[in-house]
C-alpha atoms as a PDB file:
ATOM      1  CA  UNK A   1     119.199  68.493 338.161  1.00  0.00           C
ATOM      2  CA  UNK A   2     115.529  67.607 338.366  1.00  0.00           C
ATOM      3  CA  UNK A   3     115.008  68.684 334.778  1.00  0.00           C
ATOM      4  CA  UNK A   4     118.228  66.187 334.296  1.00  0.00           C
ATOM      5  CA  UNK A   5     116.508  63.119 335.982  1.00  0.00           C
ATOM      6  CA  UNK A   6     113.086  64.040 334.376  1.00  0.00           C
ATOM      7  CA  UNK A   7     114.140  64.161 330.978  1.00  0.00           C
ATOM      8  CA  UNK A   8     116.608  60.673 331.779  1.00  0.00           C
ATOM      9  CA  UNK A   9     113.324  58.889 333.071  1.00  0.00           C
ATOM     10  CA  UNK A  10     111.521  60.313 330.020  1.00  0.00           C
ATOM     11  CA  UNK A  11     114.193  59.388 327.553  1.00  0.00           C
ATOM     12  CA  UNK A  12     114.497  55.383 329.294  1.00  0.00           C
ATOM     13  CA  UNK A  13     110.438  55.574 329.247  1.00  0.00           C
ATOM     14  CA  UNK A  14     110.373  55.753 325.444  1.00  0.00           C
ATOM     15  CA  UNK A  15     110.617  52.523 323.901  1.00  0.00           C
ATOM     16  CA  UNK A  16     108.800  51.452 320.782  1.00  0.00           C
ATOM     17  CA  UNK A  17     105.824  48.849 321.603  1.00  0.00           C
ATOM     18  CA  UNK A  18     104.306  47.016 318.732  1.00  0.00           C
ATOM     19  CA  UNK A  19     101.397  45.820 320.294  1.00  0.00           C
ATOM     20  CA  UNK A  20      99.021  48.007 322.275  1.00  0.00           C
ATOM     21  CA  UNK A  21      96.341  47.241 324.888  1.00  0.00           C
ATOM     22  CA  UNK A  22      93.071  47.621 323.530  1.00  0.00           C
ATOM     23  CA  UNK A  23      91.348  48.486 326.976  1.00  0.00           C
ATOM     24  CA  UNK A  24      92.837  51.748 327.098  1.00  0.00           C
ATOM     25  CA  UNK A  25      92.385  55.207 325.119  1.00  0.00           C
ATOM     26  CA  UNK A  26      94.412  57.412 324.722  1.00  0.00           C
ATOM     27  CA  UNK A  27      92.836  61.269 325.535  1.00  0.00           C
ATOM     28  CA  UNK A  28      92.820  63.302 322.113  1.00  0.00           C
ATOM     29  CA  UNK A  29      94.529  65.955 324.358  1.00  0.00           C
ATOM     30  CA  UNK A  30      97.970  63.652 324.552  1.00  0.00           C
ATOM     31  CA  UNK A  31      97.642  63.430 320.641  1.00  0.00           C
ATOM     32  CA  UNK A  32      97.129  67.074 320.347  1.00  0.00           C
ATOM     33  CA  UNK A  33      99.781  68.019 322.899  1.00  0.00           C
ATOM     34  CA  UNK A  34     102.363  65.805 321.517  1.00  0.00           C
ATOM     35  CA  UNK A  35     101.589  67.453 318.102  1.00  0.00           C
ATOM     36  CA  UNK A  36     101.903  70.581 318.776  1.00  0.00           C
ATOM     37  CA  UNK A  37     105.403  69.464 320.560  1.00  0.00           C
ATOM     38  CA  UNK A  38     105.528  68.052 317.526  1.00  0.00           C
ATOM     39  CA  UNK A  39     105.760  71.689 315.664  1.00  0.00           C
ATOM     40  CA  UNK A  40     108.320  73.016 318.010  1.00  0.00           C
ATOM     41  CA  UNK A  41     111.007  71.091 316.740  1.00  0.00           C
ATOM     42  CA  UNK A  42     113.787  72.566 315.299  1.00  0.00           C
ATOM     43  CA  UNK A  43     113.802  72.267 311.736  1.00  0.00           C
ATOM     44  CA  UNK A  44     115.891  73.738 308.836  1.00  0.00           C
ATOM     45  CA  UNK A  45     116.165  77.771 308.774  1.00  0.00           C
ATOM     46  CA  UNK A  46     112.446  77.457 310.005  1.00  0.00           C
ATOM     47  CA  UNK A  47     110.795  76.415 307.008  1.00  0.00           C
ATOM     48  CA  UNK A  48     108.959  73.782 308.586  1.00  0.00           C
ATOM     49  CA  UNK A  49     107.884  71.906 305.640  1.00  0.00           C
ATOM     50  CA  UNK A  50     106.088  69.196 307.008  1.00  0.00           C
ATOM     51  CA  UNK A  51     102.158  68.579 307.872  1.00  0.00           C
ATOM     52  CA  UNK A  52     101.113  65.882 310.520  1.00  0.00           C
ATOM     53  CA  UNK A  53      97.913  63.472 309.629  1.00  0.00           C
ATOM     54  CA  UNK A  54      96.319  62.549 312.754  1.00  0.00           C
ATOM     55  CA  UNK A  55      94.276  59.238 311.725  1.00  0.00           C
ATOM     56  CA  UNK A  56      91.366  58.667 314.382  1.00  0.00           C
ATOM     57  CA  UNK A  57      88.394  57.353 313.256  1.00  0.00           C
ATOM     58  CA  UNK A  58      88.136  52.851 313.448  1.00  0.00           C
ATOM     59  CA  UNK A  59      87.467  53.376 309.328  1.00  0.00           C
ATOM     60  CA  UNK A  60      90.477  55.271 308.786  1.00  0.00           C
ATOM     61  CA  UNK A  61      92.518  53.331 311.031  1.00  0.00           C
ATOM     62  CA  UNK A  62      91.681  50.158 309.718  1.00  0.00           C
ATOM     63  CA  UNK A  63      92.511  51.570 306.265  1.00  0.00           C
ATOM     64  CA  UNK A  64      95.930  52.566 307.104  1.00  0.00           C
ATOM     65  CA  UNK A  65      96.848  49.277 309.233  1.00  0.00           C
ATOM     66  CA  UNK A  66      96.049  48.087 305.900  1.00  0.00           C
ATOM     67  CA  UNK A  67      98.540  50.200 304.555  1.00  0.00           C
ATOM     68  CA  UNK A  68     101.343  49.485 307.089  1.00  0.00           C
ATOM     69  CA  UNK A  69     101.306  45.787 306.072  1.00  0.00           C
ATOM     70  CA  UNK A  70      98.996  44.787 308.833  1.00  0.00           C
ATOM     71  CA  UNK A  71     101.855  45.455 311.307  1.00  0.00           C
ATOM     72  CA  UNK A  72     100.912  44.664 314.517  1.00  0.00           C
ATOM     73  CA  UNK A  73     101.945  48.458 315.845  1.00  0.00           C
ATOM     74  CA  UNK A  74      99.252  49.910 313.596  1.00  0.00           C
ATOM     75  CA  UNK A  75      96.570  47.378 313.676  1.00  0.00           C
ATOM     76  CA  UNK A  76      96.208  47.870 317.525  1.00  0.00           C
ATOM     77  CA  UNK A  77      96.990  51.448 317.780  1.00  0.00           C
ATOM     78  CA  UNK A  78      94.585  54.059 319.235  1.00  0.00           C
ATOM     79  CA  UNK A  79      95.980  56.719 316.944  1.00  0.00           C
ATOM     80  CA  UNK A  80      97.750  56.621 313.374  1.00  0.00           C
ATOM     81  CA  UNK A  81      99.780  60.012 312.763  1.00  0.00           C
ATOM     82  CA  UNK A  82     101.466  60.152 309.784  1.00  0.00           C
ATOM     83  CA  UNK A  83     104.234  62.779 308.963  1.00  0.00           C
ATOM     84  CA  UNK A  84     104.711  64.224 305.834  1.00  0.00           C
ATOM     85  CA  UNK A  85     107.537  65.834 304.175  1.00  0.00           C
ATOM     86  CA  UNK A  86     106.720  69.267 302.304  1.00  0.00           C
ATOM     87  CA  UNK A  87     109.352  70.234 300.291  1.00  0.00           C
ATOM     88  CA  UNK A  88     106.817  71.655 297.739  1.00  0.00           C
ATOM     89  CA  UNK A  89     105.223  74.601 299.983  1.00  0.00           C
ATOM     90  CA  UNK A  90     108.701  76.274 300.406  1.00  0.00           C
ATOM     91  CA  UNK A  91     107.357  79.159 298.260  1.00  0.00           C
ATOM     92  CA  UNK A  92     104.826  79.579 301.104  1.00  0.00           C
ATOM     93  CA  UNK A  93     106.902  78.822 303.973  1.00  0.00           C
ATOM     94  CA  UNK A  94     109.733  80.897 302.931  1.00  0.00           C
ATOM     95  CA  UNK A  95     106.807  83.881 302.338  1.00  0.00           C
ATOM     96  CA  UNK A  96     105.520  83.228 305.671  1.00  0.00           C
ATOM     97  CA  UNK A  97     108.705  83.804 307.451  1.00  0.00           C
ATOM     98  CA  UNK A  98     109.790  86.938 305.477  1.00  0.00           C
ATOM     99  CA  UNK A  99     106.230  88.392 306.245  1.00  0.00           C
ATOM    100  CA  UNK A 100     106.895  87.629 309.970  1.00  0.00           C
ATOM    101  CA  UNK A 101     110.104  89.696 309.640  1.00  0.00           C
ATOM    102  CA  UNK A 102     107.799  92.583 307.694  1.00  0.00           C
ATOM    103  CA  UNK A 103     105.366  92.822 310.568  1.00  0.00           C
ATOM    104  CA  UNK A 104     108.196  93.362 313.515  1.00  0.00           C
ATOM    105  CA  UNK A 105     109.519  96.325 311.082  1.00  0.00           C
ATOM    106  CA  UNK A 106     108.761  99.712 312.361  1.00  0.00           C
ATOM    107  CA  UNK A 107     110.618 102.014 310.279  1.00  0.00           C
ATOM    108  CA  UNK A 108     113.584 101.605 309.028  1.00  0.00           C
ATOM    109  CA  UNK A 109     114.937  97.751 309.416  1.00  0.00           C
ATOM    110  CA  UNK A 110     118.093  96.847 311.258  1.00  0.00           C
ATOM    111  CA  UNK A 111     120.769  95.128 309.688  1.00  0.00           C
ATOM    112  CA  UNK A 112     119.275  92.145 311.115  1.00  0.00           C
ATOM    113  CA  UNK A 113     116.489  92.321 309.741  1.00  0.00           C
ATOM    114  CA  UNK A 114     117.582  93.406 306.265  1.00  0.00           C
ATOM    115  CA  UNK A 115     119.416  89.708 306.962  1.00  0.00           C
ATOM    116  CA  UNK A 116     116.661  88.099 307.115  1.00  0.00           C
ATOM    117  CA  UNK A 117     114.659  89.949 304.407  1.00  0.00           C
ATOM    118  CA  UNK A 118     117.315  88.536 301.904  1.00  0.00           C
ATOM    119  CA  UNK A 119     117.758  85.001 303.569  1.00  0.00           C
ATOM    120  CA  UNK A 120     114.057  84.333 303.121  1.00  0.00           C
ATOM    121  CA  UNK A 121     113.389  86.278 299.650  1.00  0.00           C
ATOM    122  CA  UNK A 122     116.624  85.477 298.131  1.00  0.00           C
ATOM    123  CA  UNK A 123     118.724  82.451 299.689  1.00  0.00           C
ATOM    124  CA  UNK A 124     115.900  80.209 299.862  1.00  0.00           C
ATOM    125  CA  UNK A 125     114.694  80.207 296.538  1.00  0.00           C
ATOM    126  CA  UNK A 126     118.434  79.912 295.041  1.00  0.00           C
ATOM    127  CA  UNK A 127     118.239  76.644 297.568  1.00  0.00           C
ATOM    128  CA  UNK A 128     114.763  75.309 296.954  1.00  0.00           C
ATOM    129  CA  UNK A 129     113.864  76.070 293.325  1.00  0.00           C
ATOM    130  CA  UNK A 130     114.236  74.122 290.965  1.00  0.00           C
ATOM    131  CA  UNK A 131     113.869  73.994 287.074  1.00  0.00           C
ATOM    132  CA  UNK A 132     112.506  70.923 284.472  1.00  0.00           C
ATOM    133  CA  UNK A 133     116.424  70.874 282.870  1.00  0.00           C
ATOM    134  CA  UNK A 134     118.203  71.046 285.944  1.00  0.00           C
ATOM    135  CA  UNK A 135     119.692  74.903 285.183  1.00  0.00           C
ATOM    136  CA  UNK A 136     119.765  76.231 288.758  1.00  0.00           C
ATOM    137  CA  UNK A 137     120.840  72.608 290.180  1.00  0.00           C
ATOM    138  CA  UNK A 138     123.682  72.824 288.282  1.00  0.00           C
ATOM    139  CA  UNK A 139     124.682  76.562 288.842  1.00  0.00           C
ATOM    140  CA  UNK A 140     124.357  75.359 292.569  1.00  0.00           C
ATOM    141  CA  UNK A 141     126.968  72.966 292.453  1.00  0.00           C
ATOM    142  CA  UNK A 142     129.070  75.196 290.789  1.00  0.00           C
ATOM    143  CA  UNK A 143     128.860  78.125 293.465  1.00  0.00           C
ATOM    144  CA  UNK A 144     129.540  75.300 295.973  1.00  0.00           C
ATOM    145  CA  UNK A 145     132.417  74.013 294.008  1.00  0.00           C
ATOM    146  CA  UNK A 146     133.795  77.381 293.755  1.00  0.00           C
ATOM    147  CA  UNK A 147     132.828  78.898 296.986  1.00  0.00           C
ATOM    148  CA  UNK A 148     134.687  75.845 298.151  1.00  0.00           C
ATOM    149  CA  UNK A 149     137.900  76.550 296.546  1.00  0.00           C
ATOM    150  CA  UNK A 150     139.201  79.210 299.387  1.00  0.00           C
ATOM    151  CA  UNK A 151     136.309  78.893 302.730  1.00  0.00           C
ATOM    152  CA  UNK A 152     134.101  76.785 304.004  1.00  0.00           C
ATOM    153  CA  UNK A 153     131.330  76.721 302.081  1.00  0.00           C
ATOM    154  CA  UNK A 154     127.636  74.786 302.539  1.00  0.00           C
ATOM    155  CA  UNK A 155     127.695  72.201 299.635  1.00  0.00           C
ATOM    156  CA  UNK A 156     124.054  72.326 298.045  1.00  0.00           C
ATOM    157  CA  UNK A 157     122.693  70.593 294.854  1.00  0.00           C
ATOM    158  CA  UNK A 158     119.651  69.385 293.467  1.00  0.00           C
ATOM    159  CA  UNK A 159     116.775  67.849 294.581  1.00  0.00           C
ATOM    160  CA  UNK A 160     118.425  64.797 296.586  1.00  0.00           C
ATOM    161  CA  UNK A 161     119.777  67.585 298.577  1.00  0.00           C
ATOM    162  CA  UNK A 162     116.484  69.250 299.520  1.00  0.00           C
ATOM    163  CA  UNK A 163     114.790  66.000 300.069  1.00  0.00           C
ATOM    164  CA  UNK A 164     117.223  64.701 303.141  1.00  0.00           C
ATOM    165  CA  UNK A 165     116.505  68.741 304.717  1.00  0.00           C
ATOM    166  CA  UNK A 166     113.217  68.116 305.051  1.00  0.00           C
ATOM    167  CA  UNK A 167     113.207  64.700 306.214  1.00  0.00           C
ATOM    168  CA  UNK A 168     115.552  65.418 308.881  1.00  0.00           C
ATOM    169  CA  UNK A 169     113.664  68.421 309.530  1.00  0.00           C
ATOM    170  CA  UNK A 170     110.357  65.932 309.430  1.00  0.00           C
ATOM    171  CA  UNK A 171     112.028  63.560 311.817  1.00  0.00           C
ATOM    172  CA  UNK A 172     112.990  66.052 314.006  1.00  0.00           C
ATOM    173  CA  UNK A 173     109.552  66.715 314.655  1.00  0.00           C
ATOM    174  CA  UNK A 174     108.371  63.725 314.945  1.00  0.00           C
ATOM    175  CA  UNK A 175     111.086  62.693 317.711  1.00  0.00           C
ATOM    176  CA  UNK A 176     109.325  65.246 319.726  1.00  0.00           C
ATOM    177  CA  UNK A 177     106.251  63.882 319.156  1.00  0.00           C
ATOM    178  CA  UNK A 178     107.332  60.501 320.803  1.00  0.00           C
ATOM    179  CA  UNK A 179     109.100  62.079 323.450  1.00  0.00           C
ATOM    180  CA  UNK A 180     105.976  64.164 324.532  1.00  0.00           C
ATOM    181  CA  UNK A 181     104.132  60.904 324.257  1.00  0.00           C
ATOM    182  CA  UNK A 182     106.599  58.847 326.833  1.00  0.00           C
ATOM    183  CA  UNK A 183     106.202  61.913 329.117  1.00  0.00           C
ATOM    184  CA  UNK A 184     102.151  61.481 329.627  1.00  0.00           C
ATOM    185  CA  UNK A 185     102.722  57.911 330.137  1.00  0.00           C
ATOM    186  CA  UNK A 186     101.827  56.591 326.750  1.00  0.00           C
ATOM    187  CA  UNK A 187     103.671  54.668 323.749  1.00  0.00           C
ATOM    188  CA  UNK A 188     104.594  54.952 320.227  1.00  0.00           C
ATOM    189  CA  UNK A 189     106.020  52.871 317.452  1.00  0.00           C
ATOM    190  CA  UNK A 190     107.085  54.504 314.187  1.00  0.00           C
ATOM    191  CA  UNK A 191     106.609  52.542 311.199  1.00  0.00           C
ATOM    192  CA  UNK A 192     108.577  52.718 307.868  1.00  0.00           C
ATOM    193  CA  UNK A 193     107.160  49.721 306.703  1.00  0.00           C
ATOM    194  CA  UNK A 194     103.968  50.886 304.673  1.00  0.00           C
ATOM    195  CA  UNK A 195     102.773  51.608 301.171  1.00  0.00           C
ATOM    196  CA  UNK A 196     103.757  54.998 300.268  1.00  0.00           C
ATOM    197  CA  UNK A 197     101.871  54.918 297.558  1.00  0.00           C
ATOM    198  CA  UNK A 198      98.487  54.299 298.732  1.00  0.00           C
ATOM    199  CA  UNK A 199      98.974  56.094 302.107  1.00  0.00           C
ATOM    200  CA  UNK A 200      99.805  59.475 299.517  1.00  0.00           C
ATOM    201  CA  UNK A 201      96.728  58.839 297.168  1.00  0.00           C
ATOM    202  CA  UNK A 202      94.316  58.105 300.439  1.00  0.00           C
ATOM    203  CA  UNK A 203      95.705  61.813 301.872  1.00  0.00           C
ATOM    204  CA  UNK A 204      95.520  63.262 298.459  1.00  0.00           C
ATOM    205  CA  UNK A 205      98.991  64.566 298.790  1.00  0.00           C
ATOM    206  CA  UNK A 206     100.952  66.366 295.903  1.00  0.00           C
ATOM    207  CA  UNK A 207     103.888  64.929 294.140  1.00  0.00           C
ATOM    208  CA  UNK A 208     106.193  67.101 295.765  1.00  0.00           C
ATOM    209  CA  UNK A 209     105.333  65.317 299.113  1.00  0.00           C
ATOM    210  CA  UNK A 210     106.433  62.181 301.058  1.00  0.00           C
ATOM    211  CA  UNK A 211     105.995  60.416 303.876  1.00  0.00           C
ATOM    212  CA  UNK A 212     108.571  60.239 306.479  1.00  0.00           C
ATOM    213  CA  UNK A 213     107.070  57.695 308.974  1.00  0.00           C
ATOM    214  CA  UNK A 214     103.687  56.566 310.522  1.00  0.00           C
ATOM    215  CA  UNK A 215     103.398  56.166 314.322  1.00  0.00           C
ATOM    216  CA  UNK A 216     101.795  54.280 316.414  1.00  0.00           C
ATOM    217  CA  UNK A 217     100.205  55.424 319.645  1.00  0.00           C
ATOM    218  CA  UNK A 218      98.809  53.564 322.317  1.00  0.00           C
ATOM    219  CA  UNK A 219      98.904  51.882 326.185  1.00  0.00           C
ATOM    220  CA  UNK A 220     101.825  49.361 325.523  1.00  0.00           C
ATOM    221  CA  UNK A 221     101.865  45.756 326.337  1.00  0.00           C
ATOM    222  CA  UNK A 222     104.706  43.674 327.391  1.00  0.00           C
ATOM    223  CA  UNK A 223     104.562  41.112 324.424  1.00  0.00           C
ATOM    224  CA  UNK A 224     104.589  44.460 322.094  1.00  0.00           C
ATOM    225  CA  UNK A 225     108.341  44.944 323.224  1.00  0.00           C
ATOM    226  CA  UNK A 226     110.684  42.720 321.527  1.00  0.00           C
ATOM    227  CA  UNK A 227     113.462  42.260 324.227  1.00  0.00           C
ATOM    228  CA  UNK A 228     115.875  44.286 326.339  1.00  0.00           C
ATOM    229  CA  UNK A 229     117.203  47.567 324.525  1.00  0.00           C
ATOM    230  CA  UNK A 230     120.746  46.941 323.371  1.00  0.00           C
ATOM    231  CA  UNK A 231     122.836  49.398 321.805  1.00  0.00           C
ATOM    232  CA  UNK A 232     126.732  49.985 320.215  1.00  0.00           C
ATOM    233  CA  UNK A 233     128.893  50.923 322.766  1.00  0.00           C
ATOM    234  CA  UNK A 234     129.300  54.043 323.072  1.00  0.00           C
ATOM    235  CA  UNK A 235     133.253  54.136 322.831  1.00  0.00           C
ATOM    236  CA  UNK A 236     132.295  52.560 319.160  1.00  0.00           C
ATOM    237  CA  UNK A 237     130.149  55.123 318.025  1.00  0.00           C
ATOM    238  CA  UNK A 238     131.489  58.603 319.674  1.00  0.00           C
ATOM    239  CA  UNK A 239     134.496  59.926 318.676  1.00  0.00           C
ATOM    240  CA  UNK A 240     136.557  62.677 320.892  1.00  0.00           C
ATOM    241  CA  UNK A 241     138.835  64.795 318.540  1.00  0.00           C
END
């Protein structure tokens, strides 16, 4: 029950502030805390395709208020992180995992093992590669359509498919984050208004990656909360089958 009432004051603490007080830090150990709550997350069959860009320094921050449209939550912010979807290092990822497996094998692997052997060097390229004509896309959709016919079967595509994994994975993560920054008594604000664009050529990121949001972390002020929280009611939203 006190775990109950902690995480309920924790969850109510956690509102998004768009202005913050410029008097007060914020310790780089919250930041690196709430990161690394950050990576706990749980994210899709562990790939964890994402990477987290802490922004510190007054230069860099300036330049990325800049890129958030001058928003108030980033122009006043002690910290900028920026999360980043990596759907291009699932070759590594998917390598890292299956080498994790490899170490814990002493002998001759158990069937659960031999699982995840396959699920990491087989499964996950057939649902992360991807071809310039669209070959394997295609043969995906048909082993859905056709593993479909008779069972249950997990409907995978092309590349729109993979995209919305990692970004829920991404925002999965950076819930946490947020979370772990209500719980040390700080605020956040996450942004999707910003220039992807520039924010991926000043991070010299890939193609293959995107940004998911920008947050904002600071001491919040009472003007940088716009109103009482209001939501749906729940008898609207929730439905008991």
């Amino acid at each position: 029950m006190l775990q109950q009432n902690e995480f309920e004051s924790i969850i109510q603490r956690r509102r998004s502030n768009r202005r913050f007080d410029d008097a007060t830090a914020v310790p780089d150990a919250v930041i690196k805390k709430a990161l690394e709550h950050a990576i706990l997350a749980p994210n899709s069959s562990n790939m964890q395709c994402w990477e987290f860009y802490w922004i510190k320094t007054d230069a860099e921050k300036d330049r990325f208020a800049n890129y958030c449209l001058g928003q108030g939550a980033a122009r006043t912010a002690k910290h900028l992180v920026v999360f980043v979807t990596r759907g291009d290092l699932w070759k590594k990822r998917a390598k890292w995992n299956r080498d994790r497996i490899l170490q814990g094998i002493d002998g001759e692997p158990s069937k659960m093992q031999k699982r995840g052997l396959d699920y990491y060097g087989k499964l996950m390229p057939l649902a992360y590669a991807n071809d310039p004509i669209g070959i394997l896309t295609t043969a995906r959709r048909l082993m859905s359509f056709f593993g479909g016919l008779t069972k249950p079967f997990m409907r995978f595509g092309g590349k729109a498919d993979q995209r919305i994994t990692v970004h829920k994975s991404c925002a999965l993560a950076a819930e946490n984050f947020m979370l772990s920054i209500a719980a040390a008594d700080f605020d956040s604000c996450p942004m999707e208004g910003f220039d992807a664009k520039r924010v991926k050529k000043a991070l010299h990121l890939p193609c293959g990656a995107e940004i998911n949001m920008i947050i904002g972390v600071g001491k919040g002020t009472p003007e940088g909360v716009w109103g009482p929280r209001f939501r749906v009611p729940y008898e609207e939203v929730v439905k008991v089958i």
